[in-house]
N, C-alpha and C. Protein backbone atom coordinates (compact mmCIF):
# COMPACT_ATOMS: atom_id res chain seq x y z
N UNK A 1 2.20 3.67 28.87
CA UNK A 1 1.77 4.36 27.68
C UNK A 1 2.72 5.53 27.45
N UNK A 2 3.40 5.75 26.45
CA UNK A 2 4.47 6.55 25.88
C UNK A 2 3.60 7.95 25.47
N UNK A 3 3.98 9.19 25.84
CA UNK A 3 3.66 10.67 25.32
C UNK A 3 4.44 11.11 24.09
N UNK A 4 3.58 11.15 22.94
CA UNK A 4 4.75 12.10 21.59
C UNK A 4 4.05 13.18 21.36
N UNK A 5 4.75 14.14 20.96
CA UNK A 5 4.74 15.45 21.41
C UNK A 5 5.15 16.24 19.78
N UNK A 6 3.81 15.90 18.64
CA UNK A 6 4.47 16.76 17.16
C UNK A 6 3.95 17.87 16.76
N UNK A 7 4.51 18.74 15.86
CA UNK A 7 4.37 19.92 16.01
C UNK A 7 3.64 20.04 14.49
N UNK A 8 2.19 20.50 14.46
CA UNK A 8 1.27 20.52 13.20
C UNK A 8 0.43 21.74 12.95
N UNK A 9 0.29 21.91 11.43
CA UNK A 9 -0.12 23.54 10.92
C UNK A 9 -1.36 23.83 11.70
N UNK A 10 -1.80 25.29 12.24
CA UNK A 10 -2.34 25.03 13.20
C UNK A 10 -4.10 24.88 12.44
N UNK A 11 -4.10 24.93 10.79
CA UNK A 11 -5.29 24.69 10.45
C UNK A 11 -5.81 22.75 10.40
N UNK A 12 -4.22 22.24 10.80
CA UNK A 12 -5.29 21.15 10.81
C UNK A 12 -5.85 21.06 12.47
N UNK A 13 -4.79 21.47 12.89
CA UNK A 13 -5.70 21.11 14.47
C UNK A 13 -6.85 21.43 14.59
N UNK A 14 -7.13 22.69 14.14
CA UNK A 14 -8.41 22.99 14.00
C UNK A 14 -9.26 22.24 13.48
N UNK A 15 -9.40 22.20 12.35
CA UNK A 15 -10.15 20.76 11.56
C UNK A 15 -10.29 19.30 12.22
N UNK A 16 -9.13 19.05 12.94
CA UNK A 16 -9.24 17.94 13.45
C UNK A 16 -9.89 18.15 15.03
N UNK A 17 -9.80 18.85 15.50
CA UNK A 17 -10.50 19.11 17.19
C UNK A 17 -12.16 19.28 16.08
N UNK A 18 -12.24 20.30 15.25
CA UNK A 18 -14.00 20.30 14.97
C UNK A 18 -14.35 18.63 14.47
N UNK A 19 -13.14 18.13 13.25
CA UNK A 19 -14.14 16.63 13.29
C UNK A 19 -14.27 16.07 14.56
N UNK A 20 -13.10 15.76 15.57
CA UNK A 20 -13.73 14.40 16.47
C UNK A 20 -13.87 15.66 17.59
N UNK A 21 -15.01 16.79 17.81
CA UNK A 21 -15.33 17.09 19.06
C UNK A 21 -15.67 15.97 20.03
N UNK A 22 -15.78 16.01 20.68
CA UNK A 22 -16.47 15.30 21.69
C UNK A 22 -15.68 13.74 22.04
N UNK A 23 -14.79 13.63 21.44
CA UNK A 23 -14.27 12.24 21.23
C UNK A 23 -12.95 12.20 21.58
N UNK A 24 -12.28 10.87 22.16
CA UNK A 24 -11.05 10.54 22.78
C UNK A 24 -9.85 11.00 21.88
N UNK A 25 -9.13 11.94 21.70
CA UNK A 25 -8.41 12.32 20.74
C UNK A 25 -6.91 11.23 20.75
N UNK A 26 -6.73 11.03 21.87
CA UNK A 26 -5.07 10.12 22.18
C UNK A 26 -5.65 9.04 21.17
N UNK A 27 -6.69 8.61 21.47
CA UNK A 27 -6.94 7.13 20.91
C UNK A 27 -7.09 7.31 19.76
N UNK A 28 -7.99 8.18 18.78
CA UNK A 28 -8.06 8.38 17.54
C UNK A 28 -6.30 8.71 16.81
N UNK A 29 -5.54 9.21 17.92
CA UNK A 29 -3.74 9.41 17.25
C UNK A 29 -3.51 8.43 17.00
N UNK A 30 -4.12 7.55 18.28
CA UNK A 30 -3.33 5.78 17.92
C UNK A 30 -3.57 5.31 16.85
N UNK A 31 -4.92 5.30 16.57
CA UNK A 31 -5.61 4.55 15.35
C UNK A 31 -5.07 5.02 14.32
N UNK A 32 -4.84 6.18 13.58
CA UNK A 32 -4.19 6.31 12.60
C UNK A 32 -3.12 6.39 12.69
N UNK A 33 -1.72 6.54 14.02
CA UNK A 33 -0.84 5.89 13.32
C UNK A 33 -0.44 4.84 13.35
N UNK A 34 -1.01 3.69 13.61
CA UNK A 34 -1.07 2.67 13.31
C UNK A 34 -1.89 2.09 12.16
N UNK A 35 -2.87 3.10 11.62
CA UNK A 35 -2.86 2.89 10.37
C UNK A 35 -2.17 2.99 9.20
N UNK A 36 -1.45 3.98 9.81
CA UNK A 36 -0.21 5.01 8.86
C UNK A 36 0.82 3.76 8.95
N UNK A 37 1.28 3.08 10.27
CA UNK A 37 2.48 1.95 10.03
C UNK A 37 1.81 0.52 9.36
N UNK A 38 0.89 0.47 8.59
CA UNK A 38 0.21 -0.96 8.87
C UNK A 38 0.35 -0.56 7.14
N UNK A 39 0.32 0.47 6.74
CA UNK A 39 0.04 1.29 4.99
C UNK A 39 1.76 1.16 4.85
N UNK A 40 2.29 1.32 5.31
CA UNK A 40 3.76 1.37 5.08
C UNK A 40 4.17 0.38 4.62
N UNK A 41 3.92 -0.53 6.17
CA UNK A 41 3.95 -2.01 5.93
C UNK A 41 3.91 -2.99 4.66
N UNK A 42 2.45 -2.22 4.37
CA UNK A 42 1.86 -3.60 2.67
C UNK A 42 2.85 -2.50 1.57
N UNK A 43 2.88 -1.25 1.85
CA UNK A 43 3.52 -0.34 0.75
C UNK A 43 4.61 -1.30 0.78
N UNK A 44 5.59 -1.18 1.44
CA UNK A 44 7.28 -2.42 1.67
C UNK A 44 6.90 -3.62 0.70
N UNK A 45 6.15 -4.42 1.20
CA UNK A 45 5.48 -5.37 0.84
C UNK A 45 5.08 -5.72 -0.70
N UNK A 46 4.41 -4.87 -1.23
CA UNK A 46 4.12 -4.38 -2.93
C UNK A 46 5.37 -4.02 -3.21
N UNK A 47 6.29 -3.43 -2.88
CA UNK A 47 7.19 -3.00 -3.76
C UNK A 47 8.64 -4.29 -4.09
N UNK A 48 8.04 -5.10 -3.10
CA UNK A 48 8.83 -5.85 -2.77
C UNK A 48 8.61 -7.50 -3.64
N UNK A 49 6.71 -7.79 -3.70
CA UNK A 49 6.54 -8.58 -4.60
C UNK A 49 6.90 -8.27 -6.11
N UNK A 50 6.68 -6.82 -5.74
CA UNK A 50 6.76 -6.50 -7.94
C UNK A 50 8.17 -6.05 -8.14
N UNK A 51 9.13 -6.07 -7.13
CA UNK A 51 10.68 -6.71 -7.35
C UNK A 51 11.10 -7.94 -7.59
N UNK A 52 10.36 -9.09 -7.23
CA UNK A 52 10.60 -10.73 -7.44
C UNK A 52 9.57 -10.44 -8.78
N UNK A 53 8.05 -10.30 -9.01
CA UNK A 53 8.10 -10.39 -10.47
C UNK A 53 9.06 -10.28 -11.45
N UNK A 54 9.41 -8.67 -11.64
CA UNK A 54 10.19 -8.30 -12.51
C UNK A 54 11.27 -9.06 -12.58
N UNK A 55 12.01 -9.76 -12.15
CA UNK A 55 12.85 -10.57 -11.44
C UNK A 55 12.55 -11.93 -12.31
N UNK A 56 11.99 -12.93 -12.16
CA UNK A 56 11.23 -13.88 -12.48
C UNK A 56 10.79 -13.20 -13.97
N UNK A 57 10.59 -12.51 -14.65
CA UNK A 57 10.47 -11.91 -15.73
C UNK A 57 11.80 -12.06 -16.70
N UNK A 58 12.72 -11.39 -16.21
CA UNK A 58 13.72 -11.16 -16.26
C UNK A 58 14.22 -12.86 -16.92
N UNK A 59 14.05 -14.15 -16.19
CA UNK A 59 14.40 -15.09 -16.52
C UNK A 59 13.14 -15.90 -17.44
N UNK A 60 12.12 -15.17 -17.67
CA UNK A 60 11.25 -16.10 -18.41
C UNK A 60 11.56 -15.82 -19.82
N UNK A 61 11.24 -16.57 -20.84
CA UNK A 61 11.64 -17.19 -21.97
C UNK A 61 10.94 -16.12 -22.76
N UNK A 62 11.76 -15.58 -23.79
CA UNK A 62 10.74 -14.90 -24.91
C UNK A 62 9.99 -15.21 -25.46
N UNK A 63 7.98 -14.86 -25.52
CA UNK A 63 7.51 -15.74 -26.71
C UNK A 63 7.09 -14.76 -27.67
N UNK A 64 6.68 -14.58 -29.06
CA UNK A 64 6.24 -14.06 -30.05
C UNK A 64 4.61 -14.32 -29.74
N UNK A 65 3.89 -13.41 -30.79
CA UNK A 65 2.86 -13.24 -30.63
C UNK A 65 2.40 -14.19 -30.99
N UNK A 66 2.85 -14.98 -32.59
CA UNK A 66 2.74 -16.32 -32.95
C UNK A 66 2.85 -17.09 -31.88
N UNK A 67 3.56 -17.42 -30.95
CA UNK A 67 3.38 -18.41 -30.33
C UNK A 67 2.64 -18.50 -29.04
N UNK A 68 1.83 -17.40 -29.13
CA UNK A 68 1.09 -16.74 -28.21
C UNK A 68 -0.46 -17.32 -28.93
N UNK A 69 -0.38 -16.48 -30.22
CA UNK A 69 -1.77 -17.29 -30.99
C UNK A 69 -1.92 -18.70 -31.10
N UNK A 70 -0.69 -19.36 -31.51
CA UNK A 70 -0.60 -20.88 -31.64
C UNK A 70 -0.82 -21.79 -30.24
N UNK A 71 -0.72 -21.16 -29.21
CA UNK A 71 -0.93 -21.73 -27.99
C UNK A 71 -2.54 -21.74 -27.45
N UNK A 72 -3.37 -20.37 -28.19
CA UNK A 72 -4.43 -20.28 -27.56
C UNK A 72 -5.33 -21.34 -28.69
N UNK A 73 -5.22 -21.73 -30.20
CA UNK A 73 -5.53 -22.37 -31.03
C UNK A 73 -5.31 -23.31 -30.66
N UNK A 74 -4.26 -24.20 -29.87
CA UNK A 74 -3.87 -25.73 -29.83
C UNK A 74 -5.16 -26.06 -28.62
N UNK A 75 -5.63 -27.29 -29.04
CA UNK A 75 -6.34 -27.93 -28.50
C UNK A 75 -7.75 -27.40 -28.54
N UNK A 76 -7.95 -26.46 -29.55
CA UNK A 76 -9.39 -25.86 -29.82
C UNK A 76 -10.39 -27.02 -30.52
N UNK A 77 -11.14 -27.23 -30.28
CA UNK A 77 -12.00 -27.66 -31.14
C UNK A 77 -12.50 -27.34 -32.79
């Protein structure tokens, strides 16, 4: 198990020793930053699908609004 050693304002420590009194503090570090790398992660991820949209956009065909209305009319009853 690896020791990191960061240096934080000292009002959150405070705040953070009164929320988790009584409780495993190493383990609660773990949990969020591994929540913190897991948020990164899908962040990469999103920015990365709505780069291939735009993308795929980029090559789709222009339509007009007409042919936007005429498409939702075809095959109406």
């Amino acid at each position: 198990m690896a020791t990191v050693n960061y240096s934080v304002p000292d009002e959150v420590k405070e705040a953070f020793n009164r929320a988790f009194a009584g409780e495993n503090k190493s383990a609660i570090i773990a949990r969020l930053m591994r929540q913190a790398v897991e948020e990164k992660e899908r962040a990469k991820l999103r920015r990365e699908a709505v780069k291939q949209i735009l993308e795929l956009r980029k090559r789709a065909p222009a339509v007009t609004d007409e042919d936007i209305r005429a498409a939702r009319e075809e095959g109406r009853p």
